[in-house]
N, C-alpha and C. Protein backbone atom coordinates (compact mmCIF):
# COMPACT_ATOMS: atom_id res chain seq x y z
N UNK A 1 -19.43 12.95 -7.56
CA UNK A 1 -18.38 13.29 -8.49
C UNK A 1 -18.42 14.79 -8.72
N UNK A 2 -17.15 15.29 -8.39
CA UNK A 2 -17.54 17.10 -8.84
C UNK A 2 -17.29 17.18 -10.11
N UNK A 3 -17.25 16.17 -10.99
CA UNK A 3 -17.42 17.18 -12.27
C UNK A 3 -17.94 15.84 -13.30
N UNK A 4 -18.91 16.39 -14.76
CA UNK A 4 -19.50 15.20 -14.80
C UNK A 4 -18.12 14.62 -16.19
N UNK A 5 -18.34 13.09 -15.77
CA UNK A 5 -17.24 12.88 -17.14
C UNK A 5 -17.04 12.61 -18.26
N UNK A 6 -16.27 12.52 -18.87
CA UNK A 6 -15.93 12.75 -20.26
C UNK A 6 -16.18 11.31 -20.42
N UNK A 7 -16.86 10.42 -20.84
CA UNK A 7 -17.35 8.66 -20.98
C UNK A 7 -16.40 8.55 -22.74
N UNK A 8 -15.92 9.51 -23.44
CA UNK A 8 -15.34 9.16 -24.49
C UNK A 8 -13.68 8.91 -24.18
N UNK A 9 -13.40 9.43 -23.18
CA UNK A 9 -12.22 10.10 -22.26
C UNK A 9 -12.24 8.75 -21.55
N UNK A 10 -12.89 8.47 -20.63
CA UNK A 10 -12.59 7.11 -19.55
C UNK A 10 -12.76 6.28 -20.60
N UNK A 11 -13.28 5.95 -21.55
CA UNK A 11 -13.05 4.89 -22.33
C UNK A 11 -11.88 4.15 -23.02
N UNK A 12 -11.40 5.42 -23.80
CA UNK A 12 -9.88 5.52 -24.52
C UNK A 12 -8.96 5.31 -22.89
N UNK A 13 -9.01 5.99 -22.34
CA UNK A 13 -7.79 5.67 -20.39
C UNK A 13 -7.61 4.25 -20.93
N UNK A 14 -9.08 3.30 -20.75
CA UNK A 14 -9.24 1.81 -20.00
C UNK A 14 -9.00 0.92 -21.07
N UNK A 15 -9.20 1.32 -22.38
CA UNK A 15 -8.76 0.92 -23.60
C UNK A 15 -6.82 1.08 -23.90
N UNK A 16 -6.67 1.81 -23.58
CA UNK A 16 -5.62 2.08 -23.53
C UNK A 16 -4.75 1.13 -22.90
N UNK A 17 -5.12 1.53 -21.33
CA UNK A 17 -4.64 0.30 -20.52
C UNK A 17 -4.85 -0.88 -20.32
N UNK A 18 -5.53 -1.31 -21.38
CA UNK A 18 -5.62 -2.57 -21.72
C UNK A 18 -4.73 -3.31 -22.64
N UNK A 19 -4.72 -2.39 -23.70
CA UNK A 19 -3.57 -2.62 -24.79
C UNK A 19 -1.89 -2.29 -24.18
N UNK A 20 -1.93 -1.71 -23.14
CA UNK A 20 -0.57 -1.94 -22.49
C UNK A 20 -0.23 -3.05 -22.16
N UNK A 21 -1.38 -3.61 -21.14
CA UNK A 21 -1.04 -5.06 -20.08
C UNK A 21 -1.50 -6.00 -21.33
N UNK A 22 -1.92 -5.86 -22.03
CA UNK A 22 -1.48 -7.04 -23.05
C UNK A 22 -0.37 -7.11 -24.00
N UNK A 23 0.16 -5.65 -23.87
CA UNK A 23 1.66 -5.65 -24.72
C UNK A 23 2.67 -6.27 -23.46
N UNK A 24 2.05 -6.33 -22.08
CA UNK A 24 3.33 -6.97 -21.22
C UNK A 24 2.56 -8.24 -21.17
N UNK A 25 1.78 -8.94 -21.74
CA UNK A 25 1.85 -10.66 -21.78
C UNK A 25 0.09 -11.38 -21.54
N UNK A 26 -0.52 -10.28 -21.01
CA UNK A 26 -1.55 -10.40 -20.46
C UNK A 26 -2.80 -10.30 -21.55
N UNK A 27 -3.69 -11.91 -20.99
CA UNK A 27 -4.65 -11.61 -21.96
C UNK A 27 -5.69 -10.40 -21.71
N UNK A 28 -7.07 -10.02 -22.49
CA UNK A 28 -7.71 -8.90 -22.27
C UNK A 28 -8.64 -8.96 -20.55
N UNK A 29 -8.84 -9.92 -20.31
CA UNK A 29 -9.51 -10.36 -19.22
C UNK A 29 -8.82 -10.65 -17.84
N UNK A 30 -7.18 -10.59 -18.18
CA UNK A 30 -6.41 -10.92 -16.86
C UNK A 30 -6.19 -8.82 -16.64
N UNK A 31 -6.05 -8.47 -18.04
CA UNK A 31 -5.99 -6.76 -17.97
C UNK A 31 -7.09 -6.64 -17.32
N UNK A 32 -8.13 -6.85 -17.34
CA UNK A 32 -9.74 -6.08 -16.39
C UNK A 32 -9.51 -6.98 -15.36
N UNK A 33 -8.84 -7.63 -14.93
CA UNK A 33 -9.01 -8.53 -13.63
C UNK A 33 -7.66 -7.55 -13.12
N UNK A 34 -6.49 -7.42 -13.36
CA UNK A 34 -5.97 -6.73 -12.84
C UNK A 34 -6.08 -4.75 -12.26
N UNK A 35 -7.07 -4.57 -13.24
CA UNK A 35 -7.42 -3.19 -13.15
C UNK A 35 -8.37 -3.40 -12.08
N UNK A 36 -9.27 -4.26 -12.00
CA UNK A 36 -10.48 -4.23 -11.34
C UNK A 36 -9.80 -4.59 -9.87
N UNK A 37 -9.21 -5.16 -9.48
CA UNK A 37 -8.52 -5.29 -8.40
C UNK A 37 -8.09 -4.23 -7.73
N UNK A 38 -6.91 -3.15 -8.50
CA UNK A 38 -6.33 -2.33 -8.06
C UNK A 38 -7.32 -0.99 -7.30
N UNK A 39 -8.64 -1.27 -8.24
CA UNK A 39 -9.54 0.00 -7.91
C UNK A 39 -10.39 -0.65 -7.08
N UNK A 40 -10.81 -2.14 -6.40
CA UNK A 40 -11.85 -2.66 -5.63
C UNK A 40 -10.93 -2.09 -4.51
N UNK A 41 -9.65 -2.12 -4.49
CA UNK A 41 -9.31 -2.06 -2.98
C UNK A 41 -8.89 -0.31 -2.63
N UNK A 42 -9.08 0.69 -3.57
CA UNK A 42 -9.11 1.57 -3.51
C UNK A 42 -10.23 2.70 -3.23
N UNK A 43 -11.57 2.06 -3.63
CA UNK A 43 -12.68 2.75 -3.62
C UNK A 43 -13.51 1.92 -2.56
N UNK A 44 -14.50 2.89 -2.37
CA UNK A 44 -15.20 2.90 -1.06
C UNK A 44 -16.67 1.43 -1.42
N UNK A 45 -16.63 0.75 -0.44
CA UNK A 45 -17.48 -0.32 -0.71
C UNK A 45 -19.25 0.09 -1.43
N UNK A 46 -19.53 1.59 -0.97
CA UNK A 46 -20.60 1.86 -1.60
C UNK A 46 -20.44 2.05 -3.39
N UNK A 47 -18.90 2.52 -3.78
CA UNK A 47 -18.58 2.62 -5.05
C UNK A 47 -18.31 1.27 -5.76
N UNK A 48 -17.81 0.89 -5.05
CA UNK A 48 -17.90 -1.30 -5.48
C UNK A 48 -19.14 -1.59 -5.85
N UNK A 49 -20.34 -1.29 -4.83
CA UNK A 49 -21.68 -1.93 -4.97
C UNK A 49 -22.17 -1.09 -6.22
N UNK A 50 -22.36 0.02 -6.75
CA UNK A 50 -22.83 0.45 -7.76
C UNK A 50 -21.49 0.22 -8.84
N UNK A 51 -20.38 -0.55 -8.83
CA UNK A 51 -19.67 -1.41 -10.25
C UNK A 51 -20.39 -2.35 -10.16
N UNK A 52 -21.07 -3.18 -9.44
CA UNK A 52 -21.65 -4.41 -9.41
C UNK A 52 -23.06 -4.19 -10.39
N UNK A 53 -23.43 -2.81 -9.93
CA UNK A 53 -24.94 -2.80 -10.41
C UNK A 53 -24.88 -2.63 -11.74
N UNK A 54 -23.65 -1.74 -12.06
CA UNK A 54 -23.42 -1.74 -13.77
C UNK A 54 -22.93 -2.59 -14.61
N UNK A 55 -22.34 -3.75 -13.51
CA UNK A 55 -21.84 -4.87 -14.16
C UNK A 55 -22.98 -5.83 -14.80
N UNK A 56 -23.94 -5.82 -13.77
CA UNK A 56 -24.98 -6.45 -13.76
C UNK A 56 -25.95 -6.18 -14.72
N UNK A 57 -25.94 -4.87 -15.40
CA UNK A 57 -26.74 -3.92 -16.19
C UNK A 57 -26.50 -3.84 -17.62
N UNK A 58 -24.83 -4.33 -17.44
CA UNK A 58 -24.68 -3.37 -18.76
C UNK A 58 -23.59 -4.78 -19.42
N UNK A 59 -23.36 -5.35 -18.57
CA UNK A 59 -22.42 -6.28 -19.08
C UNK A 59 -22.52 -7.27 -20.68
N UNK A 60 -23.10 -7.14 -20.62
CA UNK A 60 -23.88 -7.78 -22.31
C UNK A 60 -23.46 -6.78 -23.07
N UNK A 61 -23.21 -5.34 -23.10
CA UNK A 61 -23.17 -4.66 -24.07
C UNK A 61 -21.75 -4.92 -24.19
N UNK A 62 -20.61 -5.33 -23.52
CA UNK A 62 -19.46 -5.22 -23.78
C UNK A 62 -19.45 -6.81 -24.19
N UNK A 63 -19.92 -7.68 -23.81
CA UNK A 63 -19.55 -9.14 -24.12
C UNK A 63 -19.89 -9.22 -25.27
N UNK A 64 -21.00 -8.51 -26.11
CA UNK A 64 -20.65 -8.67 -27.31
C UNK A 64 -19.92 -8.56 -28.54
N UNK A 65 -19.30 -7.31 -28.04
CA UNK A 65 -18.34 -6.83 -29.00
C UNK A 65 -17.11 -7.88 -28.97
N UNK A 66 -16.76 -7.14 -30.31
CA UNK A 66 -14.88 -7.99 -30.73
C UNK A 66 -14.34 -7.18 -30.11
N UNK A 67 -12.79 -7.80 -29.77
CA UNK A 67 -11.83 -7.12 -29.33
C UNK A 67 -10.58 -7.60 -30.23
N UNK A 68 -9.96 -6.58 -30.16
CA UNK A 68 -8.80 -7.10 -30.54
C UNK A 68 -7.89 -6.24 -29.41
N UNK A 69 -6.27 -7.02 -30.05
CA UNK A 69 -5.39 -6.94 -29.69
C UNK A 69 -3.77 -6.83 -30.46
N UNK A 70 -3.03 -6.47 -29.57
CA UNK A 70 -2.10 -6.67 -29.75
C UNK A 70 -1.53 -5.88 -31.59
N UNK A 71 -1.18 -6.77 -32.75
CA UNK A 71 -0.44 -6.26 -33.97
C UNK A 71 -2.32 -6.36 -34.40
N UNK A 72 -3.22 -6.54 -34.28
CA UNK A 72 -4.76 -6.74 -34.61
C UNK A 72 -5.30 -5.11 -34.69
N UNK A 73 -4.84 -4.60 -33.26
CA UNK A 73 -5.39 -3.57 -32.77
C UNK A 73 -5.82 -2.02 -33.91
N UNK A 74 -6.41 -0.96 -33.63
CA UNK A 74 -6.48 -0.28 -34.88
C UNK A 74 -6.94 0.75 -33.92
N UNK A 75 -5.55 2.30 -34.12
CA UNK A 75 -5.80 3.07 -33.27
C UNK A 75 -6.87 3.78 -34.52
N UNK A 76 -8.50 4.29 -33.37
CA UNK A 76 -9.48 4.67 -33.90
C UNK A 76 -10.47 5.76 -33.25
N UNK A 77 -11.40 6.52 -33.32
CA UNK A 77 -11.97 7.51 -31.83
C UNK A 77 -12.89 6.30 -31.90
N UNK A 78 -13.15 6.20 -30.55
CA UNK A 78 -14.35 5.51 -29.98
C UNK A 78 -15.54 5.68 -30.08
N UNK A 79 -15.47 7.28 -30.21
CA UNK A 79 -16.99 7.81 -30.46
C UNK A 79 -17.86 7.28 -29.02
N UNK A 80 -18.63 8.22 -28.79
CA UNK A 80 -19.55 8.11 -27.81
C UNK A 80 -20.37 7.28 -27.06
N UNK A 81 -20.03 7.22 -25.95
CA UNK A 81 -21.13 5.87 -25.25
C UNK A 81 -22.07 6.26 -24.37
N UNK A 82 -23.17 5.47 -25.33
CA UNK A 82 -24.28 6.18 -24.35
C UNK A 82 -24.57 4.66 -23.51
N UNK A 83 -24.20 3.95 -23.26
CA UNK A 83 -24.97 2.66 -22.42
C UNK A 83 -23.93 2.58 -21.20
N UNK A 84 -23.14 1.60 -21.01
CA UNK A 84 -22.47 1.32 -19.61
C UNK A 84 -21.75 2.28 -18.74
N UNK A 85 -21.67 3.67 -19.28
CA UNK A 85 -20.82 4.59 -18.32
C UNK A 85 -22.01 5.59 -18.38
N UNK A 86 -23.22 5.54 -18.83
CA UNK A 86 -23.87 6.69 -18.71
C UNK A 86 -24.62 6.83 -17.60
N UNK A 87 -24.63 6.13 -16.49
CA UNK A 87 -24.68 6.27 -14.88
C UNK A 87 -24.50 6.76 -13.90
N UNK A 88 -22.91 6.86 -14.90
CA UNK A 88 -22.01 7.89 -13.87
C UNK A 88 -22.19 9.34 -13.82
């Protein structure tokens, strides 16, 4: 990666675009199934295998949290993540 990234920045993107594809009908999990698709077939199979490793790593930290949605939602800063993107 030439430059290192902003993990408060990719967060709000994927958050974001989440709360879109669920304003067009989609639950939160068909949104990461559709995102995750568009970028498996875009990125290089060595970049797939290290999403796997963070999936594998870090995935608990997101399954626990609430989510909301939709009229629920509450625009807020995310504030800093130090666990599942700090890899990158």
């Amino acid at each position: 990666m030439s430059k290192k990234p902003d993990t408060d920045v990719m967060v709000e993107v994927v958050e974001a675009t989440i709360r879109i594809l669920m304003d067009h009908g989609f639950t939160r999990d068909e949104a990461l199934q559709l995102m995750l698709s568009q970028i498996a077939v875009q990125v290089s199979p060595e970049i797939m295998r290290l999403g796997v490793t963070l999936s594998e790593n870090h995935h608990e930290d997101f399954a626990k949290a609430e989510w909301t949605g939709g009229d629920e939602a509450v625009q807020q800063k995310i504030g800093s993540v130090e666990y599942a993107l700090g890899p990158l």
